[in-house]
Each structure stands twice: as C-alpha cells, then as structure tokens.
PDB file of N, CA and C in Angstrom:
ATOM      1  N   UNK A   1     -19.769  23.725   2.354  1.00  0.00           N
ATOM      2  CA  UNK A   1     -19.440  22.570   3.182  1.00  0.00           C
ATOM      3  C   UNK A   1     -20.735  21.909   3.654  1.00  0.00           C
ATOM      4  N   UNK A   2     -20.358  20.444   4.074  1.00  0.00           N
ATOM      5  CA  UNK A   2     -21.770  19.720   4.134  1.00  0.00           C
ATOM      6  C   UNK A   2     -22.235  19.950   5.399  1.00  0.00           C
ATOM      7  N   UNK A   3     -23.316  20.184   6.033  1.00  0.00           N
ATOM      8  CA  UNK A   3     -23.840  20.229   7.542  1.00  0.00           C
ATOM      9  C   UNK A   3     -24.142  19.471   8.151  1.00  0.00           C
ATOM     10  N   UNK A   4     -24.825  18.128   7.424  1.00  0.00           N
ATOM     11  CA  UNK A   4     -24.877  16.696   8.058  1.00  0.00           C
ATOM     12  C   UNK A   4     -23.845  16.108   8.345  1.00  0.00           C
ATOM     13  N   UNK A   5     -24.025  15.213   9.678  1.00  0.00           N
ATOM     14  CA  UNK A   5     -22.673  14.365  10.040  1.00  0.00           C
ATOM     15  C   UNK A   5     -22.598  13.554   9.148  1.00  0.00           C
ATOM     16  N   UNK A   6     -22.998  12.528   8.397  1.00  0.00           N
ATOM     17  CA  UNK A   6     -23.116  11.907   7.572  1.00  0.00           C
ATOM     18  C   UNK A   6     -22.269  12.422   6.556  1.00  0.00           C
ATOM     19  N   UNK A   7     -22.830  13.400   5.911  1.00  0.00           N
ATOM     20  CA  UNK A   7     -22.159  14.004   4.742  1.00  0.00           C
ATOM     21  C   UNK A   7     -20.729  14.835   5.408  1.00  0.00           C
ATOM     22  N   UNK A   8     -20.510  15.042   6.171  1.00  0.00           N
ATOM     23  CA  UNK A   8     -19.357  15.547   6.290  1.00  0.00           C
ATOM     24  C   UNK A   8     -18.305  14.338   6.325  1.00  0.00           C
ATOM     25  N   UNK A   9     -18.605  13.257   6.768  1.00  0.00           N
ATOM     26  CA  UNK A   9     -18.243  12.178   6.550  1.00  0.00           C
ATOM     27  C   UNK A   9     -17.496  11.367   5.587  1.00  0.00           C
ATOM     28  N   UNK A  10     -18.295  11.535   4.553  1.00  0.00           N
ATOM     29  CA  UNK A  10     -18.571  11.041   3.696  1.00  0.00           C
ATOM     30  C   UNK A  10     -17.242  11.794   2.395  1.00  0.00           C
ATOM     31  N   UNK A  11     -17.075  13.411   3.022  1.00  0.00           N
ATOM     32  CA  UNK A  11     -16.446  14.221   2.082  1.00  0.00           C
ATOM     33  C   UNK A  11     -14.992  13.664   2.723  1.00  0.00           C
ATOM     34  N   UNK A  12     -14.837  13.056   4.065  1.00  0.00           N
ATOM     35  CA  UNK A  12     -13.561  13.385   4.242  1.00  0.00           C
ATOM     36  C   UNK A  12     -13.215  12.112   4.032  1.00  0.00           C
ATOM     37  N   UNK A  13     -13.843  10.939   3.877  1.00  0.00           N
ATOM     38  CA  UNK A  13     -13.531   9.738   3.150  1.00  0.00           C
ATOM     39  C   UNK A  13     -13.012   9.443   2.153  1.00  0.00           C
ATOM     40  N   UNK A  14     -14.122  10.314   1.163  1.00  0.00           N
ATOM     41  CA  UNK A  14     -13.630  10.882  -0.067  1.00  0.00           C
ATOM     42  C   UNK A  14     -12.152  11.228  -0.481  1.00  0.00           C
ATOM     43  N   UNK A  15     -12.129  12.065   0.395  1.00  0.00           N
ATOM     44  CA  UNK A  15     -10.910  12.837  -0.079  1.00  0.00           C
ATOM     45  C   UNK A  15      -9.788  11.883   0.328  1.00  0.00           C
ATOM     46  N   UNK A  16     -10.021  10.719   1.269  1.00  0.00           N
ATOM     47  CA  UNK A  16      -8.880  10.002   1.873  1.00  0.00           C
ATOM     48  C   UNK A  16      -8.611   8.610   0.343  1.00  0.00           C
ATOM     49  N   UNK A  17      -9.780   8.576   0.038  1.00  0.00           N
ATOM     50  CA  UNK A  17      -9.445   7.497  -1.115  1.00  0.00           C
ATOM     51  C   UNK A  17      -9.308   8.249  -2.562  1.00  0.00           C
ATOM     52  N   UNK A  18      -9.363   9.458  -2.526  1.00  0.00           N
ATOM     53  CA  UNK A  18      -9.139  10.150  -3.778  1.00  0.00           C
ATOM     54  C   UNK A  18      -7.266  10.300  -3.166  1.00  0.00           C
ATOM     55  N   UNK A  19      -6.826  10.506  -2.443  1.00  0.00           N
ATOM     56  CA  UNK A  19      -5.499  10.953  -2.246  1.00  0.00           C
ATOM     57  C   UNK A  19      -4.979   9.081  -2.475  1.00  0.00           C
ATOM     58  N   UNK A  20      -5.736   7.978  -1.575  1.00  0.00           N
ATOM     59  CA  UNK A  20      -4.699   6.940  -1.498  1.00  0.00           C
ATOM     60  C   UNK A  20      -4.858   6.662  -3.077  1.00  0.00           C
ATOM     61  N   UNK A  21      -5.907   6.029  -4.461  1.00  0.00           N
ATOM     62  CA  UNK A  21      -5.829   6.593  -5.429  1.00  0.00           C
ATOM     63  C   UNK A  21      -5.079   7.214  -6.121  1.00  0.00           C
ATOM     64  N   UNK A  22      -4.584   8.288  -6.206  1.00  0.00           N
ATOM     65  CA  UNK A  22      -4.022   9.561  -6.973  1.00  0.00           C
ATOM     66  C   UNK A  22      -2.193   8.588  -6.407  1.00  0.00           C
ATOM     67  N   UNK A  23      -2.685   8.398  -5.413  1.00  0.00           N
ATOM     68  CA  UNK A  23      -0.910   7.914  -4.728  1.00  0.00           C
ATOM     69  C   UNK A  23      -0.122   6.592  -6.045  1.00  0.00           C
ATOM     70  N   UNK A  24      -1.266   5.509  -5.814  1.00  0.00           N
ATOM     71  CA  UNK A  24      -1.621   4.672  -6.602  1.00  0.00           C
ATOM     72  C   UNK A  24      -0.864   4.632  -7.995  1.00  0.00           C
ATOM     73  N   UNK A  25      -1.845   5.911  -8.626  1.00  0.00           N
ATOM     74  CA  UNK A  25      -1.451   5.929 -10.161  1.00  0.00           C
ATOM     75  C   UNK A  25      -0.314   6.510 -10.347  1.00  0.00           C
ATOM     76  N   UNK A  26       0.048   6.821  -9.142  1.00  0.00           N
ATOM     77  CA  UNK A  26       1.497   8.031  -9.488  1.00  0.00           C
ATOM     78  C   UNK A  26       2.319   6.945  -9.970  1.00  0.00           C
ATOM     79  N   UNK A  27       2.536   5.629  -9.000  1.00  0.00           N
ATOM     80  CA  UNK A  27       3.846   4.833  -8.922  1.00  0.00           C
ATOM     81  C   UNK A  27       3.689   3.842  -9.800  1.00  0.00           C
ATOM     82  N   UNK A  28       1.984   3.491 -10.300  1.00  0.00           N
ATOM     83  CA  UNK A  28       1.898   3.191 -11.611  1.00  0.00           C
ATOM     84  C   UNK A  28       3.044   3.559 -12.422  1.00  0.00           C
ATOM     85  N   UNK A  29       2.444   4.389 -13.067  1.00  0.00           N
ATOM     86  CA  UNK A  29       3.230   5.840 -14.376  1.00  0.00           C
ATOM     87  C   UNK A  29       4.573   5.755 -13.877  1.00  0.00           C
ATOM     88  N   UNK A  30       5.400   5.590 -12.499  1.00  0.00           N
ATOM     89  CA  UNK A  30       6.901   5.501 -12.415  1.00  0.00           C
ATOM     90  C   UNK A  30       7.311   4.442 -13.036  1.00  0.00           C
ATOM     91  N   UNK A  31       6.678   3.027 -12.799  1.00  0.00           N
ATOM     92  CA  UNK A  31       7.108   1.935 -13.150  1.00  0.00           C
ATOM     93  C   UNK A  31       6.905   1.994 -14.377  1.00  0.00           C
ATOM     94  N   UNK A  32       5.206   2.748 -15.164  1.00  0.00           N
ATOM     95  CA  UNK A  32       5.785   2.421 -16.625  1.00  0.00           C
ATOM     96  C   UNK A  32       6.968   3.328 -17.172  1.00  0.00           C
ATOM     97  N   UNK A  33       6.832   4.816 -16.559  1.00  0.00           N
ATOM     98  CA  UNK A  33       8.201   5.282 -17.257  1.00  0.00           C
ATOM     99  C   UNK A  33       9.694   4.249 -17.210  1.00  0.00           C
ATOM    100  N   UNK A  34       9.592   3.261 -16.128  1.00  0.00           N
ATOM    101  CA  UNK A  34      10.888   2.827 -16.156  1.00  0.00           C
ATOM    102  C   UNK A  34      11.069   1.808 -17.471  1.00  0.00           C
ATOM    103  N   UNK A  35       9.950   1.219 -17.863  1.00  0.00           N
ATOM    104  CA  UNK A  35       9.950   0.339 -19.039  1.00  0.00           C
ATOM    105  C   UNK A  35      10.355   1.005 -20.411  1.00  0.00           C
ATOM    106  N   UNK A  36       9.590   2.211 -20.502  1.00  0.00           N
ATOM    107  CA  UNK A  36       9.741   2.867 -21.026  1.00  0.00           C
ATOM    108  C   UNK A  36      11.554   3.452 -21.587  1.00  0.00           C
ATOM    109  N   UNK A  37      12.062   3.943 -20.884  1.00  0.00           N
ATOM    110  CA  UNK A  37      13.144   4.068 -20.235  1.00  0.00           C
ATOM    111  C   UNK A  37      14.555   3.265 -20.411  1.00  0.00           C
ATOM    112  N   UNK A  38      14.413   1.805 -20.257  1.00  0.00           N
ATOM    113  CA  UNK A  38      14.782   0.632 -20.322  1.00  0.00           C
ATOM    114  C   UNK A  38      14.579   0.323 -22.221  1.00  0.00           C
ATOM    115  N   UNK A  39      13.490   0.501 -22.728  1.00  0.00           N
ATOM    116  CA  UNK A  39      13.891   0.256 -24.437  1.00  0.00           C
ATOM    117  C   UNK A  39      14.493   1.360 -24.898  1.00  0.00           C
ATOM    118  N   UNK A  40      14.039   2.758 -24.623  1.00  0.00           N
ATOM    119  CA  UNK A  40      14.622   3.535 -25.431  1.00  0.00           C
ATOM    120  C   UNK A  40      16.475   3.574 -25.131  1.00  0.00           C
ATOM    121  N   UNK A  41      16.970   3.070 -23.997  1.00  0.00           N
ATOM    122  CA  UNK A  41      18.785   2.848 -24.042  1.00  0.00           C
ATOM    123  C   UNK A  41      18.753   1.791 -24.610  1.00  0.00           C
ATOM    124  N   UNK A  42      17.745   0.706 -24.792  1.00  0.00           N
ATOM    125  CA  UNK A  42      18.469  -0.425 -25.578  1.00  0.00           C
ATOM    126  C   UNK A  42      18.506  -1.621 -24.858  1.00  0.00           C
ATOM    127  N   UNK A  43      18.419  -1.644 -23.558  1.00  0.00           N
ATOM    128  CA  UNK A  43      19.084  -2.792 -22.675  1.00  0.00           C
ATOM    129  C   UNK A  43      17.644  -3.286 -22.823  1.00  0.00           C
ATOM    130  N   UNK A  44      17.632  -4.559 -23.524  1.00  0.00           N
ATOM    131  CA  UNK A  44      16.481  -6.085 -23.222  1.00  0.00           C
ATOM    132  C   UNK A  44      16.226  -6.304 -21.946  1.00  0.00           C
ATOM    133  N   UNK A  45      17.327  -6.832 -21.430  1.00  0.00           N
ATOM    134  CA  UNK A  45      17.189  -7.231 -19.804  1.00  0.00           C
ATOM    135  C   UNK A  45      16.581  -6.242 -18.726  1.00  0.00           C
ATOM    136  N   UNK A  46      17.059  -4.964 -18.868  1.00  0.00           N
ATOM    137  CA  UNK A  46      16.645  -3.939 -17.831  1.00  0.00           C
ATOM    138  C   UNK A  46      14.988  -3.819 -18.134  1.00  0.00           C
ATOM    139  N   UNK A  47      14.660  -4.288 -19.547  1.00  0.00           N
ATOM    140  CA  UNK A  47      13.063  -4.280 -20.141  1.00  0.00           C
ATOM    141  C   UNK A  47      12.426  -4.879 -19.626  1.00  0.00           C
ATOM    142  N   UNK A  48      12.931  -6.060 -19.387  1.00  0.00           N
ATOM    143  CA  UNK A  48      12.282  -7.111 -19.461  1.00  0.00           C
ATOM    144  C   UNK A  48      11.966  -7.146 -17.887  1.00  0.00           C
ATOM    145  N   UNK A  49      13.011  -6.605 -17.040  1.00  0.00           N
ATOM    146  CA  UNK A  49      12.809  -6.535 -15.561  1.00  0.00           C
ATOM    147  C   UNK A  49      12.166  -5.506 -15.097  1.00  0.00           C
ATOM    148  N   UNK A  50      12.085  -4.628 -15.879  1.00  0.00           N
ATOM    149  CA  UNK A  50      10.959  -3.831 -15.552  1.00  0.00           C
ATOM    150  C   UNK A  50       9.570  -3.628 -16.108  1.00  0.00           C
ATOM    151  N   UNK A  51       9.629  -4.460 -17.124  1.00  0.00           N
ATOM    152  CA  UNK A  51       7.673  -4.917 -17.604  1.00  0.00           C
ATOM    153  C   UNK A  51       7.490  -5.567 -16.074  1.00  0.00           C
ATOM    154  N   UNK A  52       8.429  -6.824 -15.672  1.00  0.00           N
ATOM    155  CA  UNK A  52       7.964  -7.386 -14.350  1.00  0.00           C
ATOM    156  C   UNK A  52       7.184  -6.694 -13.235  1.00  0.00           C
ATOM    157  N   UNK A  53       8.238  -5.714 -13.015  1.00  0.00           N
ATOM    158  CA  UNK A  53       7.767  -4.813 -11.760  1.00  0.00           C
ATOM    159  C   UNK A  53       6.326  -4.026 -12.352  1.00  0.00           C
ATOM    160  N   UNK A  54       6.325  -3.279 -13.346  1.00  0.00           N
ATOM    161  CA  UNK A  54       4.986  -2.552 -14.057  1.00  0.00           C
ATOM    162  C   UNK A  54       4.029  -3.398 -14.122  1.00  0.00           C
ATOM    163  N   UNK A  55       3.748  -4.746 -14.407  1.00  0.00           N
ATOM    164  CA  UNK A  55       2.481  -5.580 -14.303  1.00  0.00           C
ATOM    165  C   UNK A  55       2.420  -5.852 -13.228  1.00  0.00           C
ATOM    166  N   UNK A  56       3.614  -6.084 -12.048  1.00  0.00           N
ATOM    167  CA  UNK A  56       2.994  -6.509 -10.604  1.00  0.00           C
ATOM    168  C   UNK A  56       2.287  -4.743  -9.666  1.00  0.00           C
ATOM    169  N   UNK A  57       2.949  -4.062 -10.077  1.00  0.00           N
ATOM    170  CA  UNK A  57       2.344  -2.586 -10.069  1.00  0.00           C
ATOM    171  C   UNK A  57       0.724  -2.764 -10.579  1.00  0.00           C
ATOM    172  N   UNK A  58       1.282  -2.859 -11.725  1.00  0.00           N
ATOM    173  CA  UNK A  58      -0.487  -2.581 -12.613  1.00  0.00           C
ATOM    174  C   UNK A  58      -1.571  -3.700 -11.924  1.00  0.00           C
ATOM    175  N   UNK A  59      -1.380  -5.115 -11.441  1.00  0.00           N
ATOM    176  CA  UNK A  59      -2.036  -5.893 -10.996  1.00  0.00           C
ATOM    177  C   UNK A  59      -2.457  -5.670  -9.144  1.00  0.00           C
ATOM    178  N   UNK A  60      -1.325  -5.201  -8.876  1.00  0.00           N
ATOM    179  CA  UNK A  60      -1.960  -4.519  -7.233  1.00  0.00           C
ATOM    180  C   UNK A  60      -3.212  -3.568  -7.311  1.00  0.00           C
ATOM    181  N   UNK A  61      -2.941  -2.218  -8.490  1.00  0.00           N
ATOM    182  CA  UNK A  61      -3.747  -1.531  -8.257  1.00  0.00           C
ATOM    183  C   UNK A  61      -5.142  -2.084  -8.875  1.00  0.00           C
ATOM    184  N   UNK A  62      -5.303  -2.819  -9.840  1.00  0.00           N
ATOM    185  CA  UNK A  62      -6.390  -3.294 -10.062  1.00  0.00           C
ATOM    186  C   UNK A  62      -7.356  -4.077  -8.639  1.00  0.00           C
ATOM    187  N   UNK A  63      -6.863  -4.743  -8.128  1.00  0.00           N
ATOM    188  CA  UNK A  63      -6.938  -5.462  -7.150  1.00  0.00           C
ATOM    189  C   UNK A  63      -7.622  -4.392  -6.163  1.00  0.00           C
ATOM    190  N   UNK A  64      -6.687  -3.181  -6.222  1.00  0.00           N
ATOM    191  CA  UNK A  64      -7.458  -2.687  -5.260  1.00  0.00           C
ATOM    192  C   UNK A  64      -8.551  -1.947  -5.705  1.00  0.00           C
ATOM    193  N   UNK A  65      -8.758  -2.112  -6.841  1.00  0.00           N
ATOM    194  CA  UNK A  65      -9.807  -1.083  -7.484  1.00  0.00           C
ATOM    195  C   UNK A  65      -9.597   0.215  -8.235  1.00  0.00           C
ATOM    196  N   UNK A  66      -8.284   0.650  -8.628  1.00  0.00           N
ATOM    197  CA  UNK A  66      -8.127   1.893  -9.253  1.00  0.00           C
ATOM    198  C   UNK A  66      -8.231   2.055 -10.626  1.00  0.00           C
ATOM    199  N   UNK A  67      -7.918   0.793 -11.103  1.00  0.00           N
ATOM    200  CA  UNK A  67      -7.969   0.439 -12.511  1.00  0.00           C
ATOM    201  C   UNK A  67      -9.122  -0.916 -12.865  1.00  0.00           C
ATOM    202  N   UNK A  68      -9.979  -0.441 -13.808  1.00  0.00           N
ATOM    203  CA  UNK A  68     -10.405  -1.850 -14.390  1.00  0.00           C
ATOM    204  C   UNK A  68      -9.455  -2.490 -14.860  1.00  0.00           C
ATOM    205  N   UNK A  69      -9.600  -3.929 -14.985  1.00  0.00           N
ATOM    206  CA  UNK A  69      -8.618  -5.028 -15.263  1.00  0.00           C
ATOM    207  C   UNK A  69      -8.828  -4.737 -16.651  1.00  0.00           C
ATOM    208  N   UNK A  70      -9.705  -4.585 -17.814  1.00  0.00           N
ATOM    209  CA  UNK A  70      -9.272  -4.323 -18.548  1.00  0.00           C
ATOM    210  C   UNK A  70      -8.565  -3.278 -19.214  1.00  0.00           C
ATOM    211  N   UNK A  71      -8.077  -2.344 -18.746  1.00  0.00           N
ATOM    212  CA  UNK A  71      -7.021  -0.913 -18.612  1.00  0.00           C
ATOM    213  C   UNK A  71      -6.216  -1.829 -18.109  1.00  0.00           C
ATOM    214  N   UNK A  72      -5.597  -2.607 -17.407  1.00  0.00           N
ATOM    215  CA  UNK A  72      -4.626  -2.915 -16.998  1.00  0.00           C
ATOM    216  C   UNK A  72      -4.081  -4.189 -18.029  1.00  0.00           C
ATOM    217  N   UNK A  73      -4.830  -4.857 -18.396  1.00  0.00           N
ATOM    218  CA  UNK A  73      -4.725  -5.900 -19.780  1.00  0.00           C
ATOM    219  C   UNK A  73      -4.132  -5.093 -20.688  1.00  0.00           C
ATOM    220  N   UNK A  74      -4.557  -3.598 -21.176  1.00  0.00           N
ATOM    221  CA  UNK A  74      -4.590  -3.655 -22.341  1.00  0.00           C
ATOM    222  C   UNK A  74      -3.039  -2.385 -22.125  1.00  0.00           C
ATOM    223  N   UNK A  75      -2.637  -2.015 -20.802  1.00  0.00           N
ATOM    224  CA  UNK A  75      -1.307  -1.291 -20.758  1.00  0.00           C
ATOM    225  C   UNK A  75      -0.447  -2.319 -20.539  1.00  0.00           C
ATOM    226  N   UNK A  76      -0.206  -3.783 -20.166  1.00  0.00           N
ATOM    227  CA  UNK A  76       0.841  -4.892 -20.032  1.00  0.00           C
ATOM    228  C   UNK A  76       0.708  -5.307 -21.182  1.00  0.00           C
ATOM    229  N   UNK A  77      -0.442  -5.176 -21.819  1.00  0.00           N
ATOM    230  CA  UNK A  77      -0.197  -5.910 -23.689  1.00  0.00           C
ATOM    231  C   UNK A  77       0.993  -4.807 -24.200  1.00  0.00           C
ATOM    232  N   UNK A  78       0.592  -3.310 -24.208  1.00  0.00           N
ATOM    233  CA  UNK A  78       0.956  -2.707 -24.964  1.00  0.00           C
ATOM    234  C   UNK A  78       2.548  -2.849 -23.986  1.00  0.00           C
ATOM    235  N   UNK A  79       2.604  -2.564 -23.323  1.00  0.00           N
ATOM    236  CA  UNK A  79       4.054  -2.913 -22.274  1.00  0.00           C
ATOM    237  C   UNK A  79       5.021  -3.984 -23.251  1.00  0.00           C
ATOM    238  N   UNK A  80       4.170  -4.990 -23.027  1.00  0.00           N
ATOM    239  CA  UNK A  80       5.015  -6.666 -23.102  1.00  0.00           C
ATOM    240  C   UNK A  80       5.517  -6.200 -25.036  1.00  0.00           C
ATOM    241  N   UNK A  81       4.621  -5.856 -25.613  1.00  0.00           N
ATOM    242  CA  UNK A  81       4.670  -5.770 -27.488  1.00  0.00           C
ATOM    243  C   UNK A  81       5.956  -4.886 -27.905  1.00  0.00           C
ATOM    244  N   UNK A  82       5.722  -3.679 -26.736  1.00  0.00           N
ATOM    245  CA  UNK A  82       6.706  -2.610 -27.314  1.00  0.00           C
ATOM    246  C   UNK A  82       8.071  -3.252 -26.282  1.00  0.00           C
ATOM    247  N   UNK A  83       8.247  -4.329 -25.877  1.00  0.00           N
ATOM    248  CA  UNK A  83       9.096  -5.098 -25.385  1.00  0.00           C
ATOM    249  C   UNK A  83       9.717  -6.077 -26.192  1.00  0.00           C
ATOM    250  N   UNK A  84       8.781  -6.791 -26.428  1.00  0.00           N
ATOM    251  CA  UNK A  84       8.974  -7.758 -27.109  1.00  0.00           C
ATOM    252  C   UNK A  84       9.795  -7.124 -28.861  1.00  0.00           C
ATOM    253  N   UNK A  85       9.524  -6.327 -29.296  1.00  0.00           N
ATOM    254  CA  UNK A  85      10.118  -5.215 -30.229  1.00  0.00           C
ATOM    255  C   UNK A  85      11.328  -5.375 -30.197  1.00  0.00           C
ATOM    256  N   UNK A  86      11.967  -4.977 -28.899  1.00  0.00           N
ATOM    257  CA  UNK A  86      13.145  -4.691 -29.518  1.00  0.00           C
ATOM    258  C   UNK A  86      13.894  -5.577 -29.964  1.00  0.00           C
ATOM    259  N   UNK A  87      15.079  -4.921 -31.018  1.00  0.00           N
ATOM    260  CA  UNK A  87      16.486  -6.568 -31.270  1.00  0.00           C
ATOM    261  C   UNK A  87      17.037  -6.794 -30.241  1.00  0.00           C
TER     262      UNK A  87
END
C-alpha cells in the first residue's frame, strides 16, 4: 500500500474510475447482446430498435472516455451491417 497522501489518493481514484468504467462496458455488451438477440429471432424492427439504443450506449461511453471513437465506429458499423443483413 502507498504511504504518501498523494499516492494513496491517487489509488482510490483509481479504483473509483476503474469500477465507474467496468460499469460502463457492462451495459455496453447488454445493449449489444440485445441487437444481437433481436436478428438471431428474426424480428427487423426489434433490430433496428435496438442498434438505436447500442449506438446511443456506444456514443455516451465514448464521450466519456471509455472507448476510442474509433472502437465505437467500427462496433455500430459492424452492428448496423449485420442489421442491415437480414430479409
């Protein structure tokens, strides 16, 4: 453990933006499972409403910094394509 105030500081900061973070990507990954989810039954519409919610997901967390924007470009491409897919 650190002995400086500073550094003790510093660890418990840490750990507060490694947890809000980790929180972050969780509900990421929910929203894409729901897209996910939504093609494999088939339903277009339920797809299509949930790419919505997964890019406004994926665009918060960028915003806040968890994701580079390009990780987030390149999971709403792959989102919108394997959407755009189905009949």
């Amino acid at each position: 453990m650190a002995n400086i105030k500073s550094a003790k500081k510093r660890v418990l900061v840490s750990q507060v933006r490694a947890d809000r973070n980790k929180a972050i990507k969780t509900r990421v990954k929910t929203y894409v499972k729901k897209v996910y989810a939504a093609i494999e039954s088939g339903d277009k519409a339920a797809a299509q409403e949930a790419l919505r919610q997964a890019e406004t997901e994926l665009t918060k967390a960028t915003s806040k910094g968890v994701y580079h924007k390009n990780t987030t470009s390149r999971k709403v491409s792959r989102l919108s394509k394997a959407v755009n897919a189905m009949a």
